[in-house]
N, C-alpha and C. Protein backbone atom coordinates (compact mmCIF):
# COMPACT_ATOMS: atom_id res chain seq x y z
N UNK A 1 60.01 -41.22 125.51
CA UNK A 1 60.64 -40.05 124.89
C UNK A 1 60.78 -40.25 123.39
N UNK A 2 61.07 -41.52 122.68
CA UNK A 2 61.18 -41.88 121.36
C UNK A 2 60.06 -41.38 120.80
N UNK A 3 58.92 -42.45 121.25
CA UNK A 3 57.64 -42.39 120.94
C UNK A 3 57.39 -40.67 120.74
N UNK A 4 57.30 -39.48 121.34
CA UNK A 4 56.94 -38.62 121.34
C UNK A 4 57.99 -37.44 120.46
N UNK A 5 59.19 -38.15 120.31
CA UNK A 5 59.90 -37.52 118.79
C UNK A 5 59.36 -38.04 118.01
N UNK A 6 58.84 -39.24 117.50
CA UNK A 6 58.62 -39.60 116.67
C UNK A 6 57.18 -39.19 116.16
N UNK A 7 56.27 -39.03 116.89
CA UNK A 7 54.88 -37.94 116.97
C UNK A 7 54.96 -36.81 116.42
N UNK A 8 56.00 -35.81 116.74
CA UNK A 8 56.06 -34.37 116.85
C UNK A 8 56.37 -34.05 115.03
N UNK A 9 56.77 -34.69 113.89
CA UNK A 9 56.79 -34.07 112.77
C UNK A 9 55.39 -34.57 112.21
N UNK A 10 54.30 -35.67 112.90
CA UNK A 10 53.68 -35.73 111.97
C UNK A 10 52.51 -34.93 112.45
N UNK A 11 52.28 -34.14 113.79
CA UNK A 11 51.55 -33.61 114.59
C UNK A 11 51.89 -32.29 113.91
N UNK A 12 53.39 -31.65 113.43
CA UNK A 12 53.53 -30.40 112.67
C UNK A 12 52.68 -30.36 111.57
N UNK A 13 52.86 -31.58 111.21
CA UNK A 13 52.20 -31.95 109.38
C UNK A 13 50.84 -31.55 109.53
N UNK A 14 50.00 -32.63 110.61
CA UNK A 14 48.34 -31.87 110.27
C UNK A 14 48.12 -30.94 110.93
N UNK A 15 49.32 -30.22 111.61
CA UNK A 15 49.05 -28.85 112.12
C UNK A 15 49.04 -28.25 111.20
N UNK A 16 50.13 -28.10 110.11
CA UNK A 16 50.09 -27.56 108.74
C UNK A 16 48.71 -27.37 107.81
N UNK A 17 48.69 -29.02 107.78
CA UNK A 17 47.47 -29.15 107.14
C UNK A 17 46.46 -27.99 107.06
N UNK A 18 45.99 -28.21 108.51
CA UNK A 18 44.66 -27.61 108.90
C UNK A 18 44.81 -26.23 108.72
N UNK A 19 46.10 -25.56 108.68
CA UNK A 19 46.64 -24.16 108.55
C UNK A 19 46.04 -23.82 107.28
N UNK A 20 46.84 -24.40 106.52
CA UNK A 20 46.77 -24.31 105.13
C UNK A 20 45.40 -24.47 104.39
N UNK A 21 44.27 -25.28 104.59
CA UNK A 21 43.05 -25.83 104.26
C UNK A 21 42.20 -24.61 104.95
N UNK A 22 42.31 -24.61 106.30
CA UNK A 22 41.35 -22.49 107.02
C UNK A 22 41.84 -21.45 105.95
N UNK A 23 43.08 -21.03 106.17
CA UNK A 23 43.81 -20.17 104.76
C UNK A 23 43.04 -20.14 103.78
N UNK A 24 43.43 -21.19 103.46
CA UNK A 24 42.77 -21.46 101.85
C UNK A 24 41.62 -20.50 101.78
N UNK A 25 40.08 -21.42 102.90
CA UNK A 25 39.26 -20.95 102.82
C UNK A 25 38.49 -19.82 102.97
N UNK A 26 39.36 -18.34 104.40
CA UNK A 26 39.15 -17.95 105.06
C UNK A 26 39.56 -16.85 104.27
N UNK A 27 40.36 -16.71 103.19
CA UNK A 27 40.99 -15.71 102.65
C UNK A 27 40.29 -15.11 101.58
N UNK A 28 39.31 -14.80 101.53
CA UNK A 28 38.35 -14.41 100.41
C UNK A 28 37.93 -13.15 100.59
N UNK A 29 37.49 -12.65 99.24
CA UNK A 29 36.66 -11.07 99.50
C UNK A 29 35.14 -11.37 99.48
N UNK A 30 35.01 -10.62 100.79
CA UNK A 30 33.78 -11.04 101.28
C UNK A 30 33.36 -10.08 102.47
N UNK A 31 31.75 -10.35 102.75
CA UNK A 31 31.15 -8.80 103.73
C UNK A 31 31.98 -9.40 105.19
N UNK A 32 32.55 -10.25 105.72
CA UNK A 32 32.90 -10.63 107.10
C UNK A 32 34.33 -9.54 107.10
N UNK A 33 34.84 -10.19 106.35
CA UNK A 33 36.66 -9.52 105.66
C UNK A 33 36.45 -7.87 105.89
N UNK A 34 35.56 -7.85 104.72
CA UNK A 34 35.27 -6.12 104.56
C UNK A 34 35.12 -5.58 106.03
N UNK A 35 34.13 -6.12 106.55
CA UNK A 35 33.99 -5.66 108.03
C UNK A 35 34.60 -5.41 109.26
N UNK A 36 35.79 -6.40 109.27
CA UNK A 36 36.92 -6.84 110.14
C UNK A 36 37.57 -5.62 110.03
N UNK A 37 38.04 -5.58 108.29
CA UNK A 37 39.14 -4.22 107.77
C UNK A 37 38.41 -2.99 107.73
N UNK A 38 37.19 -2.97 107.71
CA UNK A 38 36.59 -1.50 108.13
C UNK A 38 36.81 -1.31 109.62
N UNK A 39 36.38 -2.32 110.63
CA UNK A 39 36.60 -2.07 111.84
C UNK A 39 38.29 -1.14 112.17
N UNK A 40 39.02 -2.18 111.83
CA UNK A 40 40.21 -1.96 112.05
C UNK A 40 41.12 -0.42 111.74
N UNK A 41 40.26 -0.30 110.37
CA UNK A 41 40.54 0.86 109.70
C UNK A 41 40.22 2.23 111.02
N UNK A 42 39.22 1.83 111.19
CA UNK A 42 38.42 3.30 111.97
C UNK A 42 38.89 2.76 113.78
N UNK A 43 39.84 1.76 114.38
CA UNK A 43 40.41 1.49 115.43
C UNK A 43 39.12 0.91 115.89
N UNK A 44 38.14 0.70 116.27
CA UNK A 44 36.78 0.29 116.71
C UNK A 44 36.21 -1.06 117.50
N UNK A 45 36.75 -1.35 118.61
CA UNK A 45 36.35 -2.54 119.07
C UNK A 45 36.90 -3.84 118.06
N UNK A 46 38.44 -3.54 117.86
CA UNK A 46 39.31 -4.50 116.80
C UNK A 46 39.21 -5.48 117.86
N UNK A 47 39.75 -5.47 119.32
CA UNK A 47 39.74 -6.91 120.06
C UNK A 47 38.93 -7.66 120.22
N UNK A 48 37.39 -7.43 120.31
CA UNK A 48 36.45 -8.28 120.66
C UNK A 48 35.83 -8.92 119.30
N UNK A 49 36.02 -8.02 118.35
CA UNK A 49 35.34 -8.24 116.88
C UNK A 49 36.37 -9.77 116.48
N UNK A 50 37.80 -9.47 116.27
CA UNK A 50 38.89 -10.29 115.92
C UNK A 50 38.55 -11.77 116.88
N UNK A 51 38.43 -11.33 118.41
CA UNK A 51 38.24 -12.90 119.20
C UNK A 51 37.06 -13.46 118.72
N UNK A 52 36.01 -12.40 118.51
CA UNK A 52 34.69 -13.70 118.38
C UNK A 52 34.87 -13.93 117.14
N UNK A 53 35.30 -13.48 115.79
CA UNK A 53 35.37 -14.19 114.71
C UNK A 53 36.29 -15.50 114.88
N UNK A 54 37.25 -15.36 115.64
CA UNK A 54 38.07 -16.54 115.85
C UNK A 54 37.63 -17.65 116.59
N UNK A 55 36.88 -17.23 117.80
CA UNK A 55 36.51 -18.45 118.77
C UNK A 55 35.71 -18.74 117.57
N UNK A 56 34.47 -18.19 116.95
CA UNK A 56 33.57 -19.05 116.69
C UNK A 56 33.77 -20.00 115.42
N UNK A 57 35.03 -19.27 114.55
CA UNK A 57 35.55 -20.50 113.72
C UNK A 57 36.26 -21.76 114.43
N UNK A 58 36.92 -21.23 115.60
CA UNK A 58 37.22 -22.72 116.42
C UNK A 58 36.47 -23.64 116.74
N UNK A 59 35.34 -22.90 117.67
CA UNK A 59 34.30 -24.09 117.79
C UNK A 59 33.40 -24.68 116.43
N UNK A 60 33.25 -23.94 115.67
CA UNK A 60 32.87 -25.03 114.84
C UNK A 60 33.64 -25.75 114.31
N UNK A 61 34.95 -25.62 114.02
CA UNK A 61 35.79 -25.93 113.42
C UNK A 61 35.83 -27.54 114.26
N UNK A 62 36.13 -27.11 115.96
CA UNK A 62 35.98 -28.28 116.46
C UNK A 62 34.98 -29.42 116.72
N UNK A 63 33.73 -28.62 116.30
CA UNK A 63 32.63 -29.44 116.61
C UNK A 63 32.52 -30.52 114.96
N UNK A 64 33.19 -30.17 114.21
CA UNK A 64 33.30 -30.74 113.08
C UNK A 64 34.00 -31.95 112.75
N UNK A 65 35.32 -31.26 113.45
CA UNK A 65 35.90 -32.63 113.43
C UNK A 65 35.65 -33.66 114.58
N UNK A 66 35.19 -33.59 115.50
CA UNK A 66 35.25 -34.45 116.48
C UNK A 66 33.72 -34.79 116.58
N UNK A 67 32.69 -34.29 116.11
CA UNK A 67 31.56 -34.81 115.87
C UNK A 67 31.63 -35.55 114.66
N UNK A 68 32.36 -35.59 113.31
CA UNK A 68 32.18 -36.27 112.45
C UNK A 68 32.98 -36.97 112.51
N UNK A 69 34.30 -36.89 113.32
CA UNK A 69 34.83 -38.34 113.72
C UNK A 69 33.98 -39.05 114.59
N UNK A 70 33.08 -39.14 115.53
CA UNK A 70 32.84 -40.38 116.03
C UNK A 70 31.40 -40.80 115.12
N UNK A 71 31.02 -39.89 114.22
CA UNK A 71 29.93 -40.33 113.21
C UNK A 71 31.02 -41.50 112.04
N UNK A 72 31.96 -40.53 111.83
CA UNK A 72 32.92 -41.51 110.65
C UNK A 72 33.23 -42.76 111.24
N UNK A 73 33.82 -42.48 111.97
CA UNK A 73 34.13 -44.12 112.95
C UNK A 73 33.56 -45.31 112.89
N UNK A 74 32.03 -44.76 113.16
CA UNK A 74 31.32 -46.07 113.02
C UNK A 74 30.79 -46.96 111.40
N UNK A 75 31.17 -45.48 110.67
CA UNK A 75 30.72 -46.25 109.68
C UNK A 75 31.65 -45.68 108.31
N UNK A 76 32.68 -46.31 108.25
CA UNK A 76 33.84 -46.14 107.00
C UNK A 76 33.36 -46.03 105.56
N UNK A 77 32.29 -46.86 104.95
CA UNK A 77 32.00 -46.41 103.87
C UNK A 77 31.45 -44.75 103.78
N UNK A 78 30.80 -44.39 105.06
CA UNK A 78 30.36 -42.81 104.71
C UNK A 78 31.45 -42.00 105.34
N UNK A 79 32.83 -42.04 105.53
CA UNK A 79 33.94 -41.87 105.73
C UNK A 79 34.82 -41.70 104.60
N UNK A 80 34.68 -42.79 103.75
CA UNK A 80 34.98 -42.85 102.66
C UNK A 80 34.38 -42.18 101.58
N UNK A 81 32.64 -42.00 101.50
CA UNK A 81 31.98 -40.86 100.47
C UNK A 81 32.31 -39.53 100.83
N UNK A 82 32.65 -39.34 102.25
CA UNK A 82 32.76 -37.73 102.21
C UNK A 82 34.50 -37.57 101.64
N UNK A 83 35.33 -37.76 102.05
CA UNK A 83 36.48 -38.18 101.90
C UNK A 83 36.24 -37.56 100.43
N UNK A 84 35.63 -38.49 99.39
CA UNK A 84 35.78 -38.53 97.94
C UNK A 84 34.96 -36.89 97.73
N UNK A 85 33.87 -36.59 98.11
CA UNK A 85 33.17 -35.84 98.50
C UNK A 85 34.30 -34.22 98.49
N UNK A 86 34.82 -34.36 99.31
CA UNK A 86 34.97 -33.29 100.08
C UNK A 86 36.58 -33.40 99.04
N UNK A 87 37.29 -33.95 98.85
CA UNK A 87 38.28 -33.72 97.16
C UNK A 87 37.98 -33.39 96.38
N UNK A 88 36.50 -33.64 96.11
CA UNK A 88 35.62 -32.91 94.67
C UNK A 88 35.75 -31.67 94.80
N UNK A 89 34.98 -31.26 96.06
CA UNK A 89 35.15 -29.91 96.45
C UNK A 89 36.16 -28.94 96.54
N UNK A 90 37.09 -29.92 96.94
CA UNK A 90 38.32 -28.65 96.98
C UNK A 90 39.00 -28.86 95.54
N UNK A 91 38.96 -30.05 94.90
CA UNK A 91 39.50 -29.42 93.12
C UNK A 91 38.79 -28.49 92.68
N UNK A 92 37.34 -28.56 92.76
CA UNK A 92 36.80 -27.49 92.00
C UNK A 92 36.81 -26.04 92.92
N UNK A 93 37.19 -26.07 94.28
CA UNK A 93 37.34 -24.64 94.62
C UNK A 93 38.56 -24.12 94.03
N UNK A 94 39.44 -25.04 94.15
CA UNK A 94 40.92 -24.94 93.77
C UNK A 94 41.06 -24.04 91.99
N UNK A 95 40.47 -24.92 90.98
CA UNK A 95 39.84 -24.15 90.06
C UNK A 95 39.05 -23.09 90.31
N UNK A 96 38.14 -22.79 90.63
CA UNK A 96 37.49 -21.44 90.92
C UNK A 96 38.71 -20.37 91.29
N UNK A 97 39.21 -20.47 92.30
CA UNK A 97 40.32 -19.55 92.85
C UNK A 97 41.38 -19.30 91.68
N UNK A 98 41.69 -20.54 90.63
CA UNK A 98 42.51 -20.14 89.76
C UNK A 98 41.67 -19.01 88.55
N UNK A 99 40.68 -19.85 88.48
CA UNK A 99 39.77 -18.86 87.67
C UNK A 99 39.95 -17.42 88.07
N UNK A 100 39.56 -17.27 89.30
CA UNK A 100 39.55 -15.51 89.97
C UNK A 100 40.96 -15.16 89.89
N UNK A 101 42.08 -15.79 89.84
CA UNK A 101 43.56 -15.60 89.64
C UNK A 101 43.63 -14.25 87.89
N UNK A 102 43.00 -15.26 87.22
CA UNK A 102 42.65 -14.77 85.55
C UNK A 102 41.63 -13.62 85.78
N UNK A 103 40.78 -13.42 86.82
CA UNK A 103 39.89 -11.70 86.79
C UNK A 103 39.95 -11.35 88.29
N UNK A 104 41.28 -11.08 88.50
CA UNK A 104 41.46 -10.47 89.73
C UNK A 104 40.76 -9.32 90.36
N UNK A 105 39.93 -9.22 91.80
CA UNK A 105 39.44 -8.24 92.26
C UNK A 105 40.19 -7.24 93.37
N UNK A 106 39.44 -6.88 94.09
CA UNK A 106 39.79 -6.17 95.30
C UNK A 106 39.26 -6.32 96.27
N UNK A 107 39.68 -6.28 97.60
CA UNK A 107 38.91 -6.20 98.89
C UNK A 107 39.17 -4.76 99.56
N UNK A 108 37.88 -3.80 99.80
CA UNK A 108 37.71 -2.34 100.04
C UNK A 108 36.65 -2.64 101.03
N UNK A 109 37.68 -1.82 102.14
CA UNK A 109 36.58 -1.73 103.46
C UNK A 109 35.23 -1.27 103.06
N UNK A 110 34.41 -1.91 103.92
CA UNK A 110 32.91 -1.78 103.99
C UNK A 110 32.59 0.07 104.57
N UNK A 111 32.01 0.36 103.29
CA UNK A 111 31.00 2.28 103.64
C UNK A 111 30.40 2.24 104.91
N UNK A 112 30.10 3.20 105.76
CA UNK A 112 29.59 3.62 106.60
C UNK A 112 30.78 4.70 107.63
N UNK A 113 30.07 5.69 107.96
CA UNK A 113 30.67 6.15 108.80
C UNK A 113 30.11 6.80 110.13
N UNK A 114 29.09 5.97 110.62
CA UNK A 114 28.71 6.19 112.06
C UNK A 114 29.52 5.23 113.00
N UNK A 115 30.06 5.35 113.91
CA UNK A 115 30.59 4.64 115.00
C UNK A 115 29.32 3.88 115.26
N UNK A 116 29.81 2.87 115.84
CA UNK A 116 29.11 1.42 116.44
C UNK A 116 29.33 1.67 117.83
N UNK A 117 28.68 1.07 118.23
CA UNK A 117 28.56 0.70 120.11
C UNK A 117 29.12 -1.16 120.01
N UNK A 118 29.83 -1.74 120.85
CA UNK A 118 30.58 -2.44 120.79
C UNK A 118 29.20 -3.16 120.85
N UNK A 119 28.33 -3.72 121.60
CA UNK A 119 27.21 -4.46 121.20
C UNK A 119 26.84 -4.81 119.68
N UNK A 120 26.78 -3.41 119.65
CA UNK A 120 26.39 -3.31 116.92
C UNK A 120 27.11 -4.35 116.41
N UNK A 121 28.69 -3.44 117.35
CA UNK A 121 29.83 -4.28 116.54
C UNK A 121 29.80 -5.27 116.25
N UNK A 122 29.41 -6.37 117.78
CA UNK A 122 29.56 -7.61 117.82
C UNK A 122 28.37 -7.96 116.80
N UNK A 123 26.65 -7.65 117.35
CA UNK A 123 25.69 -8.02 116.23
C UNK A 123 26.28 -8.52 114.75
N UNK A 124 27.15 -7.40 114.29
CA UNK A 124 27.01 -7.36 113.04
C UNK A 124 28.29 -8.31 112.56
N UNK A 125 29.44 -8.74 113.73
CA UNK A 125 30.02 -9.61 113.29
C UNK A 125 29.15 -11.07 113.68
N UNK A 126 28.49 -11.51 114.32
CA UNK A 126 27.97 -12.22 114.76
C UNK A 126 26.79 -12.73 113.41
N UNK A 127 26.34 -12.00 113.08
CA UNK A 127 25.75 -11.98 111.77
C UNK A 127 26.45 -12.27 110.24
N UNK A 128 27.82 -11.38 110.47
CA UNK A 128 28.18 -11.80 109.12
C UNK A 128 29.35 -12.89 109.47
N UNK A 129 29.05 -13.61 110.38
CA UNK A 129 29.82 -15.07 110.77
C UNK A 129 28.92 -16.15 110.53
N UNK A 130 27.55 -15.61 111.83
CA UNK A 130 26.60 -17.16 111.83
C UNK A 130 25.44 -17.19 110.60
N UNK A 131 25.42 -16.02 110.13
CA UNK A 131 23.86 -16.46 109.02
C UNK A 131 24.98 -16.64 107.40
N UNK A 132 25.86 -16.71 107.30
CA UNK A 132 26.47 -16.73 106.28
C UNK A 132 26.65 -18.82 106.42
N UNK A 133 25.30 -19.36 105.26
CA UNK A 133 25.57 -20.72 105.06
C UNK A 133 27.07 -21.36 104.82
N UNK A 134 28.07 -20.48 104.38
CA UNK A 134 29.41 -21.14 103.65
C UNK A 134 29.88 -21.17 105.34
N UNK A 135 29.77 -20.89 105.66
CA UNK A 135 30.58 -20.72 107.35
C UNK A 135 30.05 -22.22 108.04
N UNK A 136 28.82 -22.43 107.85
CA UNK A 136 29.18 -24.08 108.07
C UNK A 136 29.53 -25.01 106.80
N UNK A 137 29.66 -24.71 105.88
CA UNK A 137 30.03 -25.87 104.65
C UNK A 137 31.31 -26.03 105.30
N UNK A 138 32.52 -24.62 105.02
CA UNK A 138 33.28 -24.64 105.33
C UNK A 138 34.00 -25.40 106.20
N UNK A 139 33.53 -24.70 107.48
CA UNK A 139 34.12 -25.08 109.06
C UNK A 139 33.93 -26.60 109.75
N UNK A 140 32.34 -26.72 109.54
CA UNK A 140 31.88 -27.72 109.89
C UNK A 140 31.95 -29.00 109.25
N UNK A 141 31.75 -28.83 107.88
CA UNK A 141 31.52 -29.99 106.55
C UNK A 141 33.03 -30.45 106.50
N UNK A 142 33.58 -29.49 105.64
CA UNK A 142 34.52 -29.83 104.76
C UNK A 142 36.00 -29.97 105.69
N UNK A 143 35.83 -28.89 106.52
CA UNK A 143 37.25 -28.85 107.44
C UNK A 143 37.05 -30.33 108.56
N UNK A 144 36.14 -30.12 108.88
CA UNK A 144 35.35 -31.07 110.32
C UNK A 144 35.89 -32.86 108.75
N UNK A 145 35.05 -32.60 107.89
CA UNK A 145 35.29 -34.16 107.40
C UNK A 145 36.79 -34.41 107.05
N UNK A 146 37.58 -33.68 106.52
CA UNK A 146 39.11 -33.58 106.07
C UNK A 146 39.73 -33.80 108.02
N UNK A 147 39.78 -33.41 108.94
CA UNK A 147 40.07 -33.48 110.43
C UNK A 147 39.95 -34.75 110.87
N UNK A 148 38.51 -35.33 110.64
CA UNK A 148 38.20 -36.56 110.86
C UNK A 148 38.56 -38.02 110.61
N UNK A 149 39.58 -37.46 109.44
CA UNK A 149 40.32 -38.51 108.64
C UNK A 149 41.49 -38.84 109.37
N UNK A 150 41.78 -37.95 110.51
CA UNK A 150 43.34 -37.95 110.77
C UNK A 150 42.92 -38.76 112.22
N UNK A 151 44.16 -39.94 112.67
CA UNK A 151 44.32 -40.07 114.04
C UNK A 151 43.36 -39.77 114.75
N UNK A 152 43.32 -40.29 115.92
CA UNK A 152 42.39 -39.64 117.34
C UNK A 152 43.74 -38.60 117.81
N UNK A 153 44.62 -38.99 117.74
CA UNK A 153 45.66 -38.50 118.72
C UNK A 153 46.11 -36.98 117.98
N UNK A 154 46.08 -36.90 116.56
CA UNK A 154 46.42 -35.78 115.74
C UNK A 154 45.23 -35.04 115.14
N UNK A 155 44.06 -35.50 115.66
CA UNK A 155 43.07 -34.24 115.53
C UNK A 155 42.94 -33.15 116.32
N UNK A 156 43.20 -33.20 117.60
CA UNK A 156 43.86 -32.01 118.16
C UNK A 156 44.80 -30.80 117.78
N UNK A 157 45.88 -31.31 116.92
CA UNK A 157 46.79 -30.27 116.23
C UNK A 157 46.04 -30.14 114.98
N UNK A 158 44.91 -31.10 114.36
CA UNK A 158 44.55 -30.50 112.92
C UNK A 158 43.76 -29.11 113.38
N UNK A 159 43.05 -29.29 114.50
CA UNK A 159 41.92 -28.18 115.12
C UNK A 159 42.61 -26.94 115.02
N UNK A 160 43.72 -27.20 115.59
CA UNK A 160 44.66 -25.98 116.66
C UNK A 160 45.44 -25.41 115.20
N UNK A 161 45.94 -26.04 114.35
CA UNK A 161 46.24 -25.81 112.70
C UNK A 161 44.77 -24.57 112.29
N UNK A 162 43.95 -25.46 111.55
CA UNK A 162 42.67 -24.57 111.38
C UNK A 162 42.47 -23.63 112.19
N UNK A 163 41.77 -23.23 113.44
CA UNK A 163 41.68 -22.67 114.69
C UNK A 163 42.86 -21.41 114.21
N UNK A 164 44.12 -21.89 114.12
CA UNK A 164 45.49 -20.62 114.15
C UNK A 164 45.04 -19.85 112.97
N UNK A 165 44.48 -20.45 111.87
CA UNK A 165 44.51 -19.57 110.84
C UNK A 165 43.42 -19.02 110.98
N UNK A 166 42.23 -19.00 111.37
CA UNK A 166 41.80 -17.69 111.71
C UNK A 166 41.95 -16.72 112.83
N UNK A 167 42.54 -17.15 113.95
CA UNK A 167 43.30 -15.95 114.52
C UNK A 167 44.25 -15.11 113.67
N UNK A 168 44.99 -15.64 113.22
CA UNK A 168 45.92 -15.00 112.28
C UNK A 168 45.84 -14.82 111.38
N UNK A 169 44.48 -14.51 110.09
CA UNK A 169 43.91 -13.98 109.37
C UNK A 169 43.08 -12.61 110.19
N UNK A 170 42.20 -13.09 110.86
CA UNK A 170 41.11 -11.76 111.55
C UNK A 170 42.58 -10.83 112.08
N UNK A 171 43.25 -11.20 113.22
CA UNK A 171 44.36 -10.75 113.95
C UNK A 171 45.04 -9.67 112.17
N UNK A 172 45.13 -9.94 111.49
CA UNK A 172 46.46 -9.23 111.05
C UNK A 172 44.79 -8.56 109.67
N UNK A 173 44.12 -8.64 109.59
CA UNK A 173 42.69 -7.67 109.18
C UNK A 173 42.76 -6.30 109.84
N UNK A 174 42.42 -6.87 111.68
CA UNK A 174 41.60 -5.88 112.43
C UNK A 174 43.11 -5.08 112.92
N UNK A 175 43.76 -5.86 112.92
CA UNK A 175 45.30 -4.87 113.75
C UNK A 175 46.09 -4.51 113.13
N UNK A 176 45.73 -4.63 111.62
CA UNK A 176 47.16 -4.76 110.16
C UNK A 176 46.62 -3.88 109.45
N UNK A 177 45.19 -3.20 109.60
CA UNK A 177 44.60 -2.54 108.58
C UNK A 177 45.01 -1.73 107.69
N UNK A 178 45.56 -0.67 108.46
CA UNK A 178 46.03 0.43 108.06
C UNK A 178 46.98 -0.13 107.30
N UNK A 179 47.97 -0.79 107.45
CA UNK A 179 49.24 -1.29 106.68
C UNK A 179 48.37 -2.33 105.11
N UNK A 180 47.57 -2.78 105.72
CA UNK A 180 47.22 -4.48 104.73
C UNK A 180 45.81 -3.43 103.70
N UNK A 181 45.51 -2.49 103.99
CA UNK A 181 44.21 -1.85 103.15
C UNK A 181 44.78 -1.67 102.11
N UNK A 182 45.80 -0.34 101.38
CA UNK A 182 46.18 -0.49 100.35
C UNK A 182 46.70 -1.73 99.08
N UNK A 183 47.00 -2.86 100.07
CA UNK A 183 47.62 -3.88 99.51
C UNK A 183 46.67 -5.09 99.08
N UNK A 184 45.49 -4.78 100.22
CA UNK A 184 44.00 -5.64 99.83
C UNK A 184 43.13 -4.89 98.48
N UNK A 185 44.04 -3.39 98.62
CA UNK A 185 42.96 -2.91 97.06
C UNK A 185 42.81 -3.34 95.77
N UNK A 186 44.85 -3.97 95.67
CA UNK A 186 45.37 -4.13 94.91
C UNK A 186 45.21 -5.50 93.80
N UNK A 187 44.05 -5.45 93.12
CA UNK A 187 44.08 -6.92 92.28
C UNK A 187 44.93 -7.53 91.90
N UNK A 188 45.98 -7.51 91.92
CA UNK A 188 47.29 -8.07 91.62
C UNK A 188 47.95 -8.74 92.80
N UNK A 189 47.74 -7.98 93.87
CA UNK A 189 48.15 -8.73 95.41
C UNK A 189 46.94 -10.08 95.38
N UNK A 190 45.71 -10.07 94.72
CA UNK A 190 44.64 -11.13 95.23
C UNK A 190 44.85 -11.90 93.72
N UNK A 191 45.14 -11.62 92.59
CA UNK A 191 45.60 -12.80 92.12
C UNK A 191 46.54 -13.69 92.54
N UNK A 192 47.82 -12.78 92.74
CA UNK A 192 48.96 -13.91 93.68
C UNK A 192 48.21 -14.55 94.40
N UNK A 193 47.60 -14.23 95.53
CA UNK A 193 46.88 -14.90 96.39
C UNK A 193 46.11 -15.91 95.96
N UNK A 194 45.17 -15.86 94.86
CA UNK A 194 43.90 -17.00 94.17
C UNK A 194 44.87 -17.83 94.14
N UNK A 195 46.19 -17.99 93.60
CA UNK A 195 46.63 -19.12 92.78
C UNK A 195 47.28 -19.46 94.06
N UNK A 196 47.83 -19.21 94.48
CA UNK A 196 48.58 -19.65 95.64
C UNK A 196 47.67 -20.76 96.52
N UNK A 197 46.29 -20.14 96.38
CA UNK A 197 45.20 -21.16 97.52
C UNK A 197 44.54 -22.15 96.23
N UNK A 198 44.42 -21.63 95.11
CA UNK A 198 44.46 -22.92 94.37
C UNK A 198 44.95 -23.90 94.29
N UNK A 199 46.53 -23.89 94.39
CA UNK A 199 47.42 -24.80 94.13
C UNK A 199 47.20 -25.59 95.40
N UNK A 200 47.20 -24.72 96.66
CA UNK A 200 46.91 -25.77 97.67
C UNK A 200 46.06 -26.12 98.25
N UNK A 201 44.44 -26.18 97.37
CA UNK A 201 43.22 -26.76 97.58
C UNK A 201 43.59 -27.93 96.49
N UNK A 202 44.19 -28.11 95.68
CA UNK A 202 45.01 -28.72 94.67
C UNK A 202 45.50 -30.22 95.53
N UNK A 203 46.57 -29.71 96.09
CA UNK A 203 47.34 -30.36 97.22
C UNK A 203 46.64 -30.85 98.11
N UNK A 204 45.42 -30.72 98.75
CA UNK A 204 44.83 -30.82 100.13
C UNK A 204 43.90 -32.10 99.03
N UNK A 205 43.23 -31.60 97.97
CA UNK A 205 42.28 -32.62 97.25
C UNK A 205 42.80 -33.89 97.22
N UNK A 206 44.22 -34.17 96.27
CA UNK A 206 44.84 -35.14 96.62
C UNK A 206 45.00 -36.03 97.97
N UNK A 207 45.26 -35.18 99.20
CA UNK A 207 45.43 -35.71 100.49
C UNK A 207 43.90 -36.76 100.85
N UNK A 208 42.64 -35.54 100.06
CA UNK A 208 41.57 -35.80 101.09
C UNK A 208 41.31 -37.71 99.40
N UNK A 209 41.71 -37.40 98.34
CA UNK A 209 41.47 -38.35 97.48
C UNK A 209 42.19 -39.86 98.16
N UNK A 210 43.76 -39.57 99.02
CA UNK A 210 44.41 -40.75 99.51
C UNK A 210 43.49 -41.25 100.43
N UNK A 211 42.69 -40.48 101.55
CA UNK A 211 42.34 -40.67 102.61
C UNK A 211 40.92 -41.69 101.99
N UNK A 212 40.77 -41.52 100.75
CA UNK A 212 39.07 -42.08 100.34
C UNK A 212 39.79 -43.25 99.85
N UNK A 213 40.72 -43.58 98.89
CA UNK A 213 41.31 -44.79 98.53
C UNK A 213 41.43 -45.93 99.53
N UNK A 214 42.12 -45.14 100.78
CA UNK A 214 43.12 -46.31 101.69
C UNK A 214 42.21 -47.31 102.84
């Protein structure tokens, strides 16, 4: 019973983590986003569109970390380059996002107004999920190598961390639309936002810089 209080704040922590690091990444203006909030906008097959964007960031999400943990495992110095690797990356996304903070845009549902057949629907989320290259840098690379760093026992909650935040990004897109459209128009709502995921690609760089040191 000790043992498993003593687990449970640091199992919150890379639950956090992984929250915070999907967030980060997942929160961008972009044709997937646009699509989600057009769906949503026009009511349109929001449940199936929202689950498969989510499962399929899970599974990669999971195939990332737990495939590049037993690749990292065996061999710590390339554990250690991605590590350094993958901090580079998130300072300089971290900058970028502050940059876009300074020329704030908008996110405006995607034009069209023919109804879809839930098949289209899926196609076209299925498309602007799997042929979009950043969807494995992302999920697979960078989340999967940052996951890999943690415990055997606390990569499970880093997954289920990551994993939550895109349910609960797509989830509050496809079912929030109507409420979250005006407020996604608003360049001023997505600067707050840039800096906010700056600061904590900021924060996460550092984490992934300890993990390359130790």
């Amino acid at each position: 019973m000790l043992t498993s209080s003593l687990a449970l704040p640091s199992e919150l922590a890379v639950f956090a983590q992984g929250l915070a690091l999907a967030l980060g990444l997942i929160v961008a203006i972009g044709a997937q986003n646009a699509f989600v909030l057009r769906q949503g906008l026009r009511r349109e097959h929001v449940g199936p569109i929202v689950a498969f964007c989510a499962v399929a960031d899970a599974l990669l999400i999971a195939a990332g970390v737990f495939g590049l943990a037993q690749v990292l495992g065996e061999r710590p110095v390339l554990a250690r380059t991605l590590a350094g690797l993958g901090a580079v990356f998130l300072a300089v996304y971290g900058w970028r996002a502050l940059q876009r903070a300074m020329r704030p845009q908008a996110l405006h549902a995607a034009a069209g107004d023919a109804a879809l057949s839930r098949p289209a629907a899926l196609a076209q989320a299925a498309a602007f999920t799997l042929l979009n290259p950043h969807v494995y840098l992302d999920t697979v690379l960078l989340v999967g190598s940052l996951g890999a760093q943690q415990d055997s026992a606390l990569r499970p909650a880093f997954v289920a961390g990551a994993a939550s935040a895109s349910l609960l990004w797509f989830g509050a897109l496809g079912y929030g639309a109507r409420a979250l459209a005006p407020w996604f128009a608003r360049p001023r709502a997505w600067q707050v936002l840039d800096g906010l995921i700056g600061l904590t690609m900021a924060g996460l760089s550092l984490l992934l810089v300890r993990h390359a040191l130790a």
